[in-house]
Protein backbone atom coordinates (compact mmCIF):
# COMPACT_ATOMS: atom_id res chain seq x y z
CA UNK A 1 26.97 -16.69 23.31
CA UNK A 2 28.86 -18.54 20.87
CA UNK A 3 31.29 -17.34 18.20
CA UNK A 4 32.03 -17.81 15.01
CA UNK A 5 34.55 -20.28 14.51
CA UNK A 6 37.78 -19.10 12.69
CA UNK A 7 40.85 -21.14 12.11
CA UNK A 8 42.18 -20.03 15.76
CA UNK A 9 39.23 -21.55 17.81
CA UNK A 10 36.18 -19.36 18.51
CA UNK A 11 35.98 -16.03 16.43
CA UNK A 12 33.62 -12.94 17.22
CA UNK A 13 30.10 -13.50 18.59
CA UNK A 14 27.61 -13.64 16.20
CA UNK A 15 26.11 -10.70 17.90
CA UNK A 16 28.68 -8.39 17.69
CA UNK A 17 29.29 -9.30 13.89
CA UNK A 18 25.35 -8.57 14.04
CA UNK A 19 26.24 -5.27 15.18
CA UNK A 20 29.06 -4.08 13.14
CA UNK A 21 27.17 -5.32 10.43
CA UNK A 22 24.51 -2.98 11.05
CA UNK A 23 26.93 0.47 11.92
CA UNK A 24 29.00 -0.66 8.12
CA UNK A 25 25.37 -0.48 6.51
CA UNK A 26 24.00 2.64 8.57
CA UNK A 27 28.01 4.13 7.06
CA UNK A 28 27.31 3.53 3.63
CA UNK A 29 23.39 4.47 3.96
CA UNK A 30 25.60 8.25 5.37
CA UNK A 31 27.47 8.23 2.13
CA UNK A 32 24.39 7.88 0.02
CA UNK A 33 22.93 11.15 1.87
CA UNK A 34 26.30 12.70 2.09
CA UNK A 35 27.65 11.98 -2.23
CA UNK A 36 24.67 11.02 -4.11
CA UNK A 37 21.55 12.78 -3.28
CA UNK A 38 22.68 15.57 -0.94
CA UNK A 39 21.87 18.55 -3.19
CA UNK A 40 18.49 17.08 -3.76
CA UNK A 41 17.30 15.65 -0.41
CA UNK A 42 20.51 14.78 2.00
CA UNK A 43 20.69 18.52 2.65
CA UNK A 44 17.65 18.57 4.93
CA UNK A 45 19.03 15.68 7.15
CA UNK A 46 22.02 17.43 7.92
CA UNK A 47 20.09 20.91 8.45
CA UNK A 48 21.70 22.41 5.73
CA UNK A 49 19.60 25.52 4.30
CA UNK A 50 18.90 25.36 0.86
CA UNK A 51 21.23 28.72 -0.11
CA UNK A 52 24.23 27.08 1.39
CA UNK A 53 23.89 24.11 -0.14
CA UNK A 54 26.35 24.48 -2.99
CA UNK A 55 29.42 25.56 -0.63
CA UNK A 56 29.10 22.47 1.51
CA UNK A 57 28.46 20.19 -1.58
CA UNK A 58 32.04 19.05 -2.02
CA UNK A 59 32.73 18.63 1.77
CA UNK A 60 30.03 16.69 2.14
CA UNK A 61 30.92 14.52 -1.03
CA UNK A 62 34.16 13.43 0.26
CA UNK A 63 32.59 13.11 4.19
CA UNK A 64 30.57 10.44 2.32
CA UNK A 65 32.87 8.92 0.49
CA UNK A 66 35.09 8.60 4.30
CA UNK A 67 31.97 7.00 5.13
CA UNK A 68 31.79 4.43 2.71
CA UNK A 69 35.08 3.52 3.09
CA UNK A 70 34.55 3.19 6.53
CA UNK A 71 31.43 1.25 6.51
CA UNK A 72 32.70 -0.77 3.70
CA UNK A 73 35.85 -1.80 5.67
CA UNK A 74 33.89 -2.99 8.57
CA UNK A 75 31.64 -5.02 6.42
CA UNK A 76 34.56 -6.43 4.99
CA UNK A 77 35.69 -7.20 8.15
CA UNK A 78 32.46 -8.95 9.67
CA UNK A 79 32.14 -11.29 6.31
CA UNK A 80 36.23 -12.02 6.91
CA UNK A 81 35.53 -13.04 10.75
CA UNK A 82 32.33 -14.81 9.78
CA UNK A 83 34.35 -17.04 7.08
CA UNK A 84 37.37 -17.51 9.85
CA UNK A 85 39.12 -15.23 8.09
CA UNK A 86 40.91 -14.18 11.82
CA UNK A 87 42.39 -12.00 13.57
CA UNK A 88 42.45 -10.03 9.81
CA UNK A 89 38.44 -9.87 10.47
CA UNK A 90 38.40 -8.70 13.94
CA UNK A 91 40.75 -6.13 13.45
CA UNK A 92 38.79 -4.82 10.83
CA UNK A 93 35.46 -5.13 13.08
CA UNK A 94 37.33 -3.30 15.98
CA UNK A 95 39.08 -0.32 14.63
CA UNK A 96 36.28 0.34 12.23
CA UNK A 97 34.11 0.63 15.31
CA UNK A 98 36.58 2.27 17.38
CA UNK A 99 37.07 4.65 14.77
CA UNK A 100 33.17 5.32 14.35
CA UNK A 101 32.98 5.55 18.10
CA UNK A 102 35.74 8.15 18.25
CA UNK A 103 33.96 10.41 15.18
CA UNK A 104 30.84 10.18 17.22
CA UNK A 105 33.06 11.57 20.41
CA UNK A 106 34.40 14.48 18.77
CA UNK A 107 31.23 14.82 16.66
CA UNK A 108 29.45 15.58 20.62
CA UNK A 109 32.00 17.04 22.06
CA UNK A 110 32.37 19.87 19.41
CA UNK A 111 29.00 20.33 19.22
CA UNK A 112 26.70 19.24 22.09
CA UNK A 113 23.59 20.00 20.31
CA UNK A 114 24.68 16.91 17.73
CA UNK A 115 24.23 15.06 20.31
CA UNK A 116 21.31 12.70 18.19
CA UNK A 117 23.84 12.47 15.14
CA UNK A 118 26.27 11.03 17.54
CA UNK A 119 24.08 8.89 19.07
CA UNK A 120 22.71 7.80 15.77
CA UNK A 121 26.40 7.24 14.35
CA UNK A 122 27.92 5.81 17.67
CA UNK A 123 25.50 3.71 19.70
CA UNK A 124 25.95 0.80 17.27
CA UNK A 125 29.32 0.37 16.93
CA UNK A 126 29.75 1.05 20.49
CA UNK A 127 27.39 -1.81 21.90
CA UNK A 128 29.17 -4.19 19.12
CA UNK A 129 32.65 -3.36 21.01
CA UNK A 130 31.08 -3.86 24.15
CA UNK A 131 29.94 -7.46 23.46
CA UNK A 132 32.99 -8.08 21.63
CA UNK A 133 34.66 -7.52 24.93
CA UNK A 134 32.15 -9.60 26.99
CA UNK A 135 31.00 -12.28 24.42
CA UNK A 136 34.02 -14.56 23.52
């Protein structure tokens, strides 16, 4: 597989940007259920009942608002390694997934039965560090 060229040789696969590309976008898609429509329809996805919705509202509005940041940093990250823009690009690519890998960890460990909202949050970012690591 062939990377991206950046100004020191060959940058991140194409697959991996790919990848992170796709766990920044699923992040911000989590802040739109998490900060803008969570008292109308985000509630459900997160099994929230209705009657408890108002006490979680402004936990979940700044979880979302982690997320976009998040997902926004690796995007941010994936355009900068795409344009050469490296190692600045990488290491945004990298610790954003490493950091949505870890939330995914605890998010499992905690709580086995989230084991789907891990998966769902995790398995991205996790097989764009893997061919990161394989794929240079």
């Amino acid at each position: 597989m062939r990377g991206v060229a950046s100004a020191y040789g060959v940058g991140m696969a194409a697959v991996t940007l790919v990848l992170a590309g796709l766990a920044g976008l699923l992040h911000v898609y989590f802040f739109v259920l998490e900060s803008v429509v969570f008292r109308t329809r985000g509630f459900r996805v997160f099994g929230v009942p209705r009657g408890d919705v108002e006490t979680v509202a402004f936990s979940m509005l700044n979880q979302g608002f982690y997320n976009l940041f998040l997902g926004l940093g690796v995007l941010v990250g994936v355009v900068g390694s795409w344009r050469g823009w490296d190692p600045q690009g990488s290491t945004l690519v990298v610790y954003g997934c490493l950091f949505m890998v870890g939330a995914a960890l605890v998010l499992v460990v905690a709580r086995p039965a989230m084991a789907r909202g891990a998966a769902i949050q995790g398995v991205l970012p996790l097989v764009a560090l893997v061919t990161a690591g394989f794929l240079r």
